[in-house]
C-alpha atoms as a PDB file:
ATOM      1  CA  UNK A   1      -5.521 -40.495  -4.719  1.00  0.00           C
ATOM      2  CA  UNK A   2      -4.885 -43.648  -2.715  1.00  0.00           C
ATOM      3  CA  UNK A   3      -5.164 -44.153   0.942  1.00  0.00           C
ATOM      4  CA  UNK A   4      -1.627 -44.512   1.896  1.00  0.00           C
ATOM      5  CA  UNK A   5      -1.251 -47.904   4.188  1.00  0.00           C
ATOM      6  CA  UNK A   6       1.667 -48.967   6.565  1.00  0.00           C
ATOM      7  CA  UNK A   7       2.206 -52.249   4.595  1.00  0.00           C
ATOM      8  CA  UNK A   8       0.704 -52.012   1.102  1.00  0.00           C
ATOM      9  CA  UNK A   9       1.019 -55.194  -0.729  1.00  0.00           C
ATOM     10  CA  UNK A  10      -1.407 -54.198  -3.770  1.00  0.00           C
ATOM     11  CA  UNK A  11       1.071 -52.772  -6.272  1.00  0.00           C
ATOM     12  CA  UNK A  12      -0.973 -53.391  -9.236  1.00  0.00           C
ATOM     13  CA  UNK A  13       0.075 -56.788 -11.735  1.00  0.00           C
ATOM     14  CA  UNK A  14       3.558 -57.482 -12.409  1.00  0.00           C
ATOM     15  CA  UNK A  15       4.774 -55.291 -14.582  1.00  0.00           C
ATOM     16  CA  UNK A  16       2.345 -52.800 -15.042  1.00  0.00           C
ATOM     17  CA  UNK A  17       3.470 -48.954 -14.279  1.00  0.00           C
ATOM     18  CA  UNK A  18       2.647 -47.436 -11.316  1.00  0.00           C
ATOM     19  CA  UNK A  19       0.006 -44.463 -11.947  1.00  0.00           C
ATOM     20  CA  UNK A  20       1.165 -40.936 -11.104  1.00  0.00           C
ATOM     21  CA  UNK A  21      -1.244 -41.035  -7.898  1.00  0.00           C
ATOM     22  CA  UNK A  22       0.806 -43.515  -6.459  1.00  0.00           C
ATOM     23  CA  UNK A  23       2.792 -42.626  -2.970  1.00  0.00           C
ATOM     24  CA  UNK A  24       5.629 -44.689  -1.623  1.00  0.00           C
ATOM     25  CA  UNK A  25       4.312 -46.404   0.889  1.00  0.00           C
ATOM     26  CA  UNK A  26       5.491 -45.828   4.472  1.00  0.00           C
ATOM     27  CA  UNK A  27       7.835 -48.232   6.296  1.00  0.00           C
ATOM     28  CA  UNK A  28       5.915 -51.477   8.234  1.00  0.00           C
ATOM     29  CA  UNK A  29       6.105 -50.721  12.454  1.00  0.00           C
ATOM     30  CA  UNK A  30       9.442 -52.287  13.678  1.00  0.00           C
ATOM     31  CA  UNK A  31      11.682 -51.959  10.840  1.00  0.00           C
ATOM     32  CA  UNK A  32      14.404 -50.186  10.880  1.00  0.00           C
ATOM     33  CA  UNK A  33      13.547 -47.559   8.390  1.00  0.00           C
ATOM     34  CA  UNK A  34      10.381 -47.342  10.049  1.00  0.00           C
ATOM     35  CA  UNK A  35      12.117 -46.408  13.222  1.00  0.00           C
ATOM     36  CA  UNK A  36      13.883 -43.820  10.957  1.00  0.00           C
ATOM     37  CA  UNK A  37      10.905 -42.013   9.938  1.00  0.00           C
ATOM     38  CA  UNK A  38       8.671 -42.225  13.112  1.00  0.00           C
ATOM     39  CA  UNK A  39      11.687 -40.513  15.162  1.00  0.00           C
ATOM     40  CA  UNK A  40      12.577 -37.940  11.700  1.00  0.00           C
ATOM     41  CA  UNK A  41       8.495 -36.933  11.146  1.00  0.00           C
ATOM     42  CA  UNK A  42       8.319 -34.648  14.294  1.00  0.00           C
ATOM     43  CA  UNK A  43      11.973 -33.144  14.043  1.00  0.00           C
ATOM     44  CA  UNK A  44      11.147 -32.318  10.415  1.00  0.00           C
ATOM     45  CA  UNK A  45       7.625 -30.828  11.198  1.00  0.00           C
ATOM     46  CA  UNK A  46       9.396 -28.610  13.764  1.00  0.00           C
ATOM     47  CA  UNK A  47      11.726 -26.964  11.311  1.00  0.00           C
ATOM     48  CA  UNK A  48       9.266 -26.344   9.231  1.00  0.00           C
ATOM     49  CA  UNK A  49       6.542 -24.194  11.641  1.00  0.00           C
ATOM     50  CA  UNK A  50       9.999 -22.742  12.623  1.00  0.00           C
ATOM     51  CA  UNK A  51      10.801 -21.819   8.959  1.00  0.00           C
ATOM     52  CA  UNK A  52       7.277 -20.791   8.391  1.00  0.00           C
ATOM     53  CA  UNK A  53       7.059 -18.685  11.713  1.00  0.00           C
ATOM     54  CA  UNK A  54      10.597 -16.843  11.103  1.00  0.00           C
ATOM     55  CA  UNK A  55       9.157 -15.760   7.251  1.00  0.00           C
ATOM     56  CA  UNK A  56       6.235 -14.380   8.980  1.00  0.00           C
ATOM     57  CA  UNK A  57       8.003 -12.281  11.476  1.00  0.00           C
ATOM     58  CA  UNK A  58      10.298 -11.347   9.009  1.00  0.00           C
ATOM     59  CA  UNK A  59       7.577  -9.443   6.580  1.00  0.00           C
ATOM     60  CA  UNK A  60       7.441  -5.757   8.241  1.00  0.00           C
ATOM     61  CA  UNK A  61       4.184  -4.313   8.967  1.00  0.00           C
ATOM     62  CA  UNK A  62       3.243  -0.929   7.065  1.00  0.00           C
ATOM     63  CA  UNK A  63       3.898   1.779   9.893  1.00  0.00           C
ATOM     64  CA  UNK A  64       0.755   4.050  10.316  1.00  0.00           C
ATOM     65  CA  UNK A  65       1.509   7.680  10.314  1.00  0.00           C
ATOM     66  CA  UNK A  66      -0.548   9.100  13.445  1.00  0.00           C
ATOM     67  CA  UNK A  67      -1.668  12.692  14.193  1.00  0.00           C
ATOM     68  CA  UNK A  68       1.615  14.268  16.485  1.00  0.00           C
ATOM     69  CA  UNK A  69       4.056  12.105  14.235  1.00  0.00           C
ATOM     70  CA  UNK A  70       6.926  13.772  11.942  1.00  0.00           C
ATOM     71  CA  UNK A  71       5.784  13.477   8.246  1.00  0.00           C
ATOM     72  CA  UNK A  72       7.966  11.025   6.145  1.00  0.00           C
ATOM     73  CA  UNK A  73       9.941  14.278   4.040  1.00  0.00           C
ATOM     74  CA  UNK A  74       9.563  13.276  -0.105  1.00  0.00           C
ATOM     75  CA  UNK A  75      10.960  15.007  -2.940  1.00  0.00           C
ATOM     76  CA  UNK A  76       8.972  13.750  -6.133  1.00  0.00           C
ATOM     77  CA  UNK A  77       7.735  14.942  -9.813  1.00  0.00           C
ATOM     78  CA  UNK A  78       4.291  16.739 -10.863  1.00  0.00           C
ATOM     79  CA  UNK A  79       2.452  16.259 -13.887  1.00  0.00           C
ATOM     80  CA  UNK A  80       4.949  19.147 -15.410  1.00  0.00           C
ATOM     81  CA  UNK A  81       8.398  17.320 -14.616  1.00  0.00           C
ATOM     82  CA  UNK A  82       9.129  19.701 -11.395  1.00  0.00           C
ATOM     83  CA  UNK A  83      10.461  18.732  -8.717  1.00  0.00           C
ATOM     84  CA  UNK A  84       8.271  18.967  -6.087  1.00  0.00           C
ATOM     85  CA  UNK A  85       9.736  18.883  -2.091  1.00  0.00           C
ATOM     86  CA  UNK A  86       7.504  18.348   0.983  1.00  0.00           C
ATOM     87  CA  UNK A  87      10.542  20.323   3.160  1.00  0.00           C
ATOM     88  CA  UNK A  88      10.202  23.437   0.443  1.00  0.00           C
ATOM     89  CA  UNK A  89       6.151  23.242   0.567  1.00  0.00           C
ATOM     90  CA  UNK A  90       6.070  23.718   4.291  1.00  0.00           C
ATOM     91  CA  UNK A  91       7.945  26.780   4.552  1.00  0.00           C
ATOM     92  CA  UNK A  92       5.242  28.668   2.487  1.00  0.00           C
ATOM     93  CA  UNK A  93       2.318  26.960   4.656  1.00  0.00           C
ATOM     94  CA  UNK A  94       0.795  23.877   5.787  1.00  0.00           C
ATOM     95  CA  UNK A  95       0.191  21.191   3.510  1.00  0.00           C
ATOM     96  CA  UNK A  96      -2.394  18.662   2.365  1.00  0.00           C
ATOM     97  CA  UNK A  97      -0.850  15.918   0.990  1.00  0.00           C
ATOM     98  CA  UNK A  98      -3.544  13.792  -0.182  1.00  0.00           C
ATOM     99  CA  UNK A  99      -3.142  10.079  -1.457  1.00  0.00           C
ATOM    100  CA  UNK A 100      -5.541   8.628  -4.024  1.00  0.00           C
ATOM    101  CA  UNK A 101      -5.307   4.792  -5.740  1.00  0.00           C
ATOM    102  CA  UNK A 102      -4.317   5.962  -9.500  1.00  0.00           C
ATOM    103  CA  UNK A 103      -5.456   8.589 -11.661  1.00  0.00           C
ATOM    104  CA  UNK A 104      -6.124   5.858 -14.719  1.00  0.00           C
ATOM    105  CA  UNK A 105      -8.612   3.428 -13.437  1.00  0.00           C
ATOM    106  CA  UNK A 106     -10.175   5.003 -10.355  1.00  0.00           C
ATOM    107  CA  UNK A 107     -13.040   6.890 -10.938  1.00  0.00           C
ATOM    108  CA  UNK A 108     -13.524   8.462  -7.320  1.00  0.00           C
ATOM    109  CA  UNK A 109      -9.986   9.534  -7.696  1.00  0.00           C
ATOM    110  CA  UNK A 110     -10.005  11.370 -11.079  1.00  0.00           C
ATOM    111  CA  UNK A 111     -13.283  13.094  -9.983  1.00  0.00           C
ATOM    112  CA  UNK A 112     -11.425  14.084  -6.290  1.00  0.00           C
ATOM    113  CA  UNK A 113      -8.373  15.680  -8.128  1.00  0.00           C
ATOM    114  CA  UNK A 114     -10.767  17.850 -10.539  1.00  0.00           C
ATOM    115  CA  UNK A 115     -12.609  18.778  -7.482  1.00  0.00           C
ATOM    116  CA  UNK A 116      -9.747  20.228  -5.556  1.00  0.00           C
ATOM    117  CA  UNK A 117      -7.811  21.316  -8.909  1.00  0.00           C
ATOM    118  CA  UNK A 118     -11.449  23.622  -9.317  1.00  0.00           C
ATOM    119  CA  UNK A 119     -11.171  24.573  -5.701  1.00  0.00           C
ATOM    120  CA  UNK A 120      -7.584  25.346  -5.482  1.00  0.00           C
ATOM    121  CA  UNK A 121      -8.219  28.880  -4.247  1.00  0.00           C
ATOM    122  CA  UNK A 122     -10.595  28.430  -1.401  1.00  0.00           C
ATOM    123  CA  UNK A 123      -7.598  26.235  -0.585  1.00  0.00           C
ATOM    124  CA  UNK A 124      -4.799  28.998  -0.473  1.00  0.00           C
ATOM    125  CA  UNK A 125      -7.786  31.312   1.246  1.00  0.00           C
ATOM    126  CA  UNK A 126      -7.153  28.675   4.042  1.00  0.00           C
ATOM    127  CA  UNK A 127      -3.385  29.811   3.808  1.00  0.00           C
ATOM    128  CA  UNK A 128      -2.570  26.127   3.027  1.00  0.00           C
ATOM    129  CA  UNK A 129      -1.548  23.803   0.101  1.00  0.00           C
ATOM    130  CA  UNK A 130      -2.643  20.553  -1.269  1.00  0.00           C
ATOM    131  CA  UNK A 131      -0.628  18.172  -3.262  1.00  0.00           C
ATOM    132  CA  UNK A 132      -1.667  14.962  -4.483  1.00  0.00           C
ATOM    133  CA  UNK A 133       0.105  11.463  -5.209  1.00  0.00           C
ATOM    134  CA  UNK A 134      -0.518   8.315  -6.618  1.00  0.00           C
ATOM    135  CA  UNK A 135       1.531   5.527  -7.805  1.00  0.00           C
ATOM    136  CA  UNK A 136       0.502   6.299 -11.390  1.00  0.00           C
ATOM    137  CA  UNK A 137       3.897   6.655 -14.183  1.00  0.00           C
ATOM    138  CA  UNK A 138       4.663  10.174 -15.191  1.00  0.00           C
ATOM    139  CA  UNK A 139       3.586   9.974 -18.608  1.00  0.00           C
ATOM    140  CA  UNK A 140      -0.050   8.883 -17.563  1.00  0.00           C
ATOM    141  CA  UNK A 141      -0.430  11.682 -14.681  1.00  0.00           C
ATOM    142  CA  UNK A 142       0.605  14.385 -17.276  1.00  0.00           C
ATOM    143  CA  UNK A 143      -1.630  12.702 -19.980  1.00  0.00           C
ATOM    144  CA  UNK A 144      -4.481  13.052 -17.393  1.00  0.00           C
ATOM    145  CA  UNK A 145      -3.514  16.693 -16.223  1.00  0.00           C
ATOM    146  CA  UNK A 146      -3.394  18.051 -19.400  1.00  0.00           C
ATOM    147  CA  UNK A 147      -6.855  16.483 -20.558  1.00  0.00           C
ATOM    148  CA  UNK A 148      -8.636  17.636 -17.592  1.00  0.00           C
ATOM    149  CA  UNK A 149      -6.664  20.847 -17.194  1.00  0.00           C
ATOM    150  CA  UNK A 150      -5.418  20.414 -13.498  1.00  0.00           C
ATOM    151  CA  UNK A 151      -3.449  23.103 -11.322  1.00  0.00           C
ATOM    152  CA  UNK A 152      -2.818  21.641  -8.458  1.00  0.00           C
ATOM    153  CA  UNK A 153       0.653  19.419  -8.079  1.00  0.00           C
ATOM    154  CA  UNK A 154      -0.426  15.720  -9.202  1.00  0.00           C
ATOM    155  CA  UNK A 155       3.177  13.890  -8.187  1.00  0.00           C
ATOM    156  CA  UNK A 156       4.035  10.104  -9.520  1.00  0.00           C
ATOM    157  CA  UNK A 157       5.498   8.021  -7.014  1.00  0.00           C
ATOM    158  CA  UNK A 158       5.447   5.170  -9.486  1.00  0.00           C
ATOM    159  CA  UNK A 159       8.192   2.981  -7.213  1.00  0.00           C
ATOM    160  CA  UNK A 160       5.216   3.680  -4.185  1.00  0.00           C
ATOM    161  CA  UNK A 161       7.884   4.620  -1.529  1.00  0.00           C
ATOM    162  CA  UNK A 162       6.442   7.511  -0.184  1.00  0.00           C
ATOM    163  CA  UNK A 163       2.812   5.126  -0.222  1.00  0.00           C
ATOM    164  CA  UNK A 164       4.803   3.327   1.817  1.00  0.00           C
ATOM    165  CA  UNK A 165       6.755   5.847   4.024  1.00  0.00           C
ATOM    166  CA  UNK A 166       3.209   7.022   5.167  1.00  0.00           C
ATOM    167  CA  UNK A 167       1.760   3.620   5.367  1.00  0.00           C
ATOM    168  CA  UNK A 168      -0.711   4.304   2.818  1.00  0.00           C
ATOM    169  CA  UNK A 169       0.119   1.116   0.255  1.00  0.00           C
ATOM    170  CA  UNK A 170      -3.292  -1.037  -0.623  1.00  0.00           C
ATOM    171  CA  UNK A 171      -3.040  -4.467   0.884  1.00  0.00           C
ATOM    172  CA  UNK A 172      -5.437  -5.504  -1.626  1.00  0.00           C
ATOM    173  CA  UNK A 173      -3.533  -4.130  -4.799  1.00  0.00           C
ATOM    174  CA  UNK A 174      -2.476  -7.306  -7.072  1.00  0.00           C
ATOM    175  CA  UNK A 175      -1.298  -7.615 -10.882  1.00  0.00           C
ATOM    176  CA  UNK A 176      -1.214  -3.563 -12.508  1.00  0.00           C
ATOM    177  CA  UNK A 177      -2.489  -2.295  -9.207  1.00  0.00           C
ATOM    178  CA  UNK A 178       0.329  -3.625  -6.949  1.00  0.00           C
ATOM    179  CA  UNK A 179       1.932  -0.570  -5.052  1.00  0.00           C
ATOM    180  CA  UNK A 180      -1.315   1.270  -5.365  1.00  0.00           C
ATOM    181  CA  UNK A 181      -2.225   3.980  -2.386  1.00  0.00           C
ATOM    182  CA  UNK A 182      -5.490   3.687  -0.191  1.00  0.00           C
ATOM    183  CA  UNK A 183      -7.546   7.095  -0.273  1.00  0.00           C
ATOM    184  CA  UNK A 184      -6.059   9.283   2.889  1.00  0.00           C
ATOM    185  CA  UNK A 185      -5.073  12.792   3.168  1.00  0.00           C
ATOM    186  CA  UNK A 186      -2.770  14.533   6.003  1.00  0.00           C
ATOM    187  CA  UNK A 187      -2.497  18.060   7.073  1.00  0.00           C
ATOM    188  CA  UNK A 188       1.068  18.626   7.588  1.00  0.00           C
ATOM    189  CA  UNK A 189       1.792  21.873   9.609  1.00  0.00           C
ATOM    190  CA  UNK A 190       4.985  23.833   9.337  1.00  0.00           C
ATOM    191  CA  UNK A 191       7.241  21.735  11.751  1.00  0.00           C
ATOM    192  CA  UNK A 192       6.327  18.786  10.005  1.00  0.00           C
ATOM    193  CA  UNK A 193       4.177  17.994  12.186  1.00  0.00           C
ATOM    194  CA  UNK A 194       0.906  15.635  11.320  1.00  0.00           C
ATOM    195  CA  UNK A 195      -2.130  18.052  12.906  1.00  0.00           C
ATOM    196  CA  UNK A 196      -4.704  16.053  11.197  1.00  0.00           C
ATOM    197  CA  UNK A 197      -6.204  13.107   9.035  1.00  0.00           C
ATOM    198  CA  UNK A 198      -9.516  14.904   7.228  1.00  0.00           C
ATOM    199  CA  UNK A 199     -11.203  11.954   5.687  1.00  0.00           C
ATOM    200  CA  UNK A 200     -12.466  13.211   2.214  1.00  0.00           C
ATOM    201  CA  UNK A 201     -15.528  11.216   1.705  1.00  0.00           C
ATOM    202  CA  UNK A 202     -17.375  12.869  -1.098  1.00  0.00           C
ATOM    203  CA  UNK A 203     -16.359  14.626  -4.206  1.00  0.00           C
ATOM    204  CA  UNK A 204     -20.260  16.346  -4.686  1.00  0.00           C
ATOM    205  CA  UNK A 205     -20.283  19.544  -3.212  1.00  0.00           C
ATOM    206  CA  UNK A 206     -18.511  21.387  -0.886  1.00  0.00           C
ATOM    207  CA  UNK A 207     -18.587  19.298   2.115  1.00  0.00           C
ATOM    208  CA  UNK A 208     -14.994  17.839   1.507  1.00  0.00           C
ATOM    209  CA  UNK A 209     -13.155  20.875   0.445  1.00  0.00           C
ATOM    210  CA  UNK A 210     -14.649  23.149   3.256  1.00  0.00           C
ATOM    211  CA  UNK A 211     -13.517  20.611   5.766  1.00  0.00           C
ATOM    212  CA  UNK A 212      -9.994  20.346   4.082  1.00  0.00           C
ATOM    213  CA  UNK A 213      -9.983  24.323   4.350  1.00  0.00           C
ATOM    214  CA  UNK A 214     -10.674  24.164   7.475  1.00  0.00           C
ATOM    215  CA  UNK A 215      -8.515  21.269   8.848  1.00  0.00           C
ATOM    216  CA  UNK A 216      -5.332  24.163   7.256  1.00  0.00           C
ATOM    217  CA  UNK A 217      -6.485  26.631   9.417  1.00  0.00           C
ATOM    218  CA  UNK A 218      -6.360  24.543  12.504  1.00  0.00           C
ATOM    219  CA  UNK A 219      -3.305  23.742  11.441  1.00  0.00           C
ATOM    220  CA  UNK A 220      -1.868  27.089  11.425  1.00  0.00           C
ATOM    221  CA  UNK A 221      -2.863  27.756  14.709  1.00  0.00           C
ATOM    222  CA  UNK A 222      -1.537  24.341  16.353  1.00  0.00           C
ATOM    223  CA  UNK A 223       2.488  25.903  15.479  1.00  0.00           C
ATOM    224  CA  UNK A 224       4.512  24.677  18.174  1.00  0.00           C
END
């Protein structure tokens, strides 16, 4: 592209068509119109980092959920069409409601649900619950449930507003995975309250589900 100049007088030979490159050329010093745009340049870069600074601003920042906070209350769908209501959970128990990215494409997270789905049990020992969501359409969590025969509630939040309510949506998620969850569990007690944030970090053994057990119990004694 060409070096613009403040009194270009190489416009090519007569006739010819200006290339696509070309830039109008800005107004010679002490002309009128050059007066124009000297005094207009800084005005107009103003409103701009104004305009740019006022979009910024305006895009909210996911709110984190912190341990002592009220739990966002969610009503949503399992893999079996039933309707599934944090406010009716907690009056049997605390609850783990545990986010994972999608049931589809994300290995960890398939092999997480089967874990606690197999574990369920040690989990009501605990005298707790465990739910799980993703972002995932009901057709595919039920397809997956049914293949890999789970019993625990799998819910599809497939318009992610509980992912957000809990500040859980991947800032990273683009194209299919746009309104995905980040991995994150809470341990809800009976109030509503938030008592914990166990992070889950392996789906091997039963380091992750003993510590989920656990973080229930704790939970059961922390009632206000």
């Amino acid at each position: 592209m060409e070096t613009l100049t403040e009194n270009p007088t190489d416009m090519g030979e007569a006739g010819s068509r200006p290339s696509h490159t070309e830039q109008m050329p800005i107004p010679a010093r002490g002309t009128k119109s050059s007066l124009v745009y000297t005094t207009c340049r800084p005005i107009l870069m103003a409103v701009l980092i104004a305009t740019l600074k006022t979009v910024v601003q305006a895009a909210p920042e996911p709110k984190e959920i912190r341990v002592g906070d009220r739990a966002p209350l969610f009503t949503l769908k399992d893999q079996n069409k039933r309707e599934v209501s944090l406010e009716t959970m907690m009056k049997k128990g605390p609850v783990a409601l545990v986010f994972i990215r999608s049931i589809e494409w994300c290995a960890y997270c398939q092999l997480q649900t089967v874990q606690l789905s197999q574990n369920l049990e040690k989990i009501q020992a605990a005298g707790g619950q465990v739910v799980m969501v993703s972002y995932d359409p009901p057709e595919k969590v039920k397809r997956f449930a049914e293949r890999r025969k789970i019993n625990v509630p799998l819910l599809s939040d497939s318009d992610s507003k509980t992912i957000e309510a809990y500040g859980m949506q991947a800032l990273n998620g683009a194209g299919d995975q746009q309104g995905s969850s980040q991995h994150g569990t809470f341990v809800i007690d009976q109030s509503g309250i938030v008592r914990s944030k166990p992070y889950l970090t392996s789906f091997e053994g039963d380091g992750a589900v003993d510590a989920l057990a656990s973080a229930l119990k704790d939970a059961n004694t922390k009632q206000p």
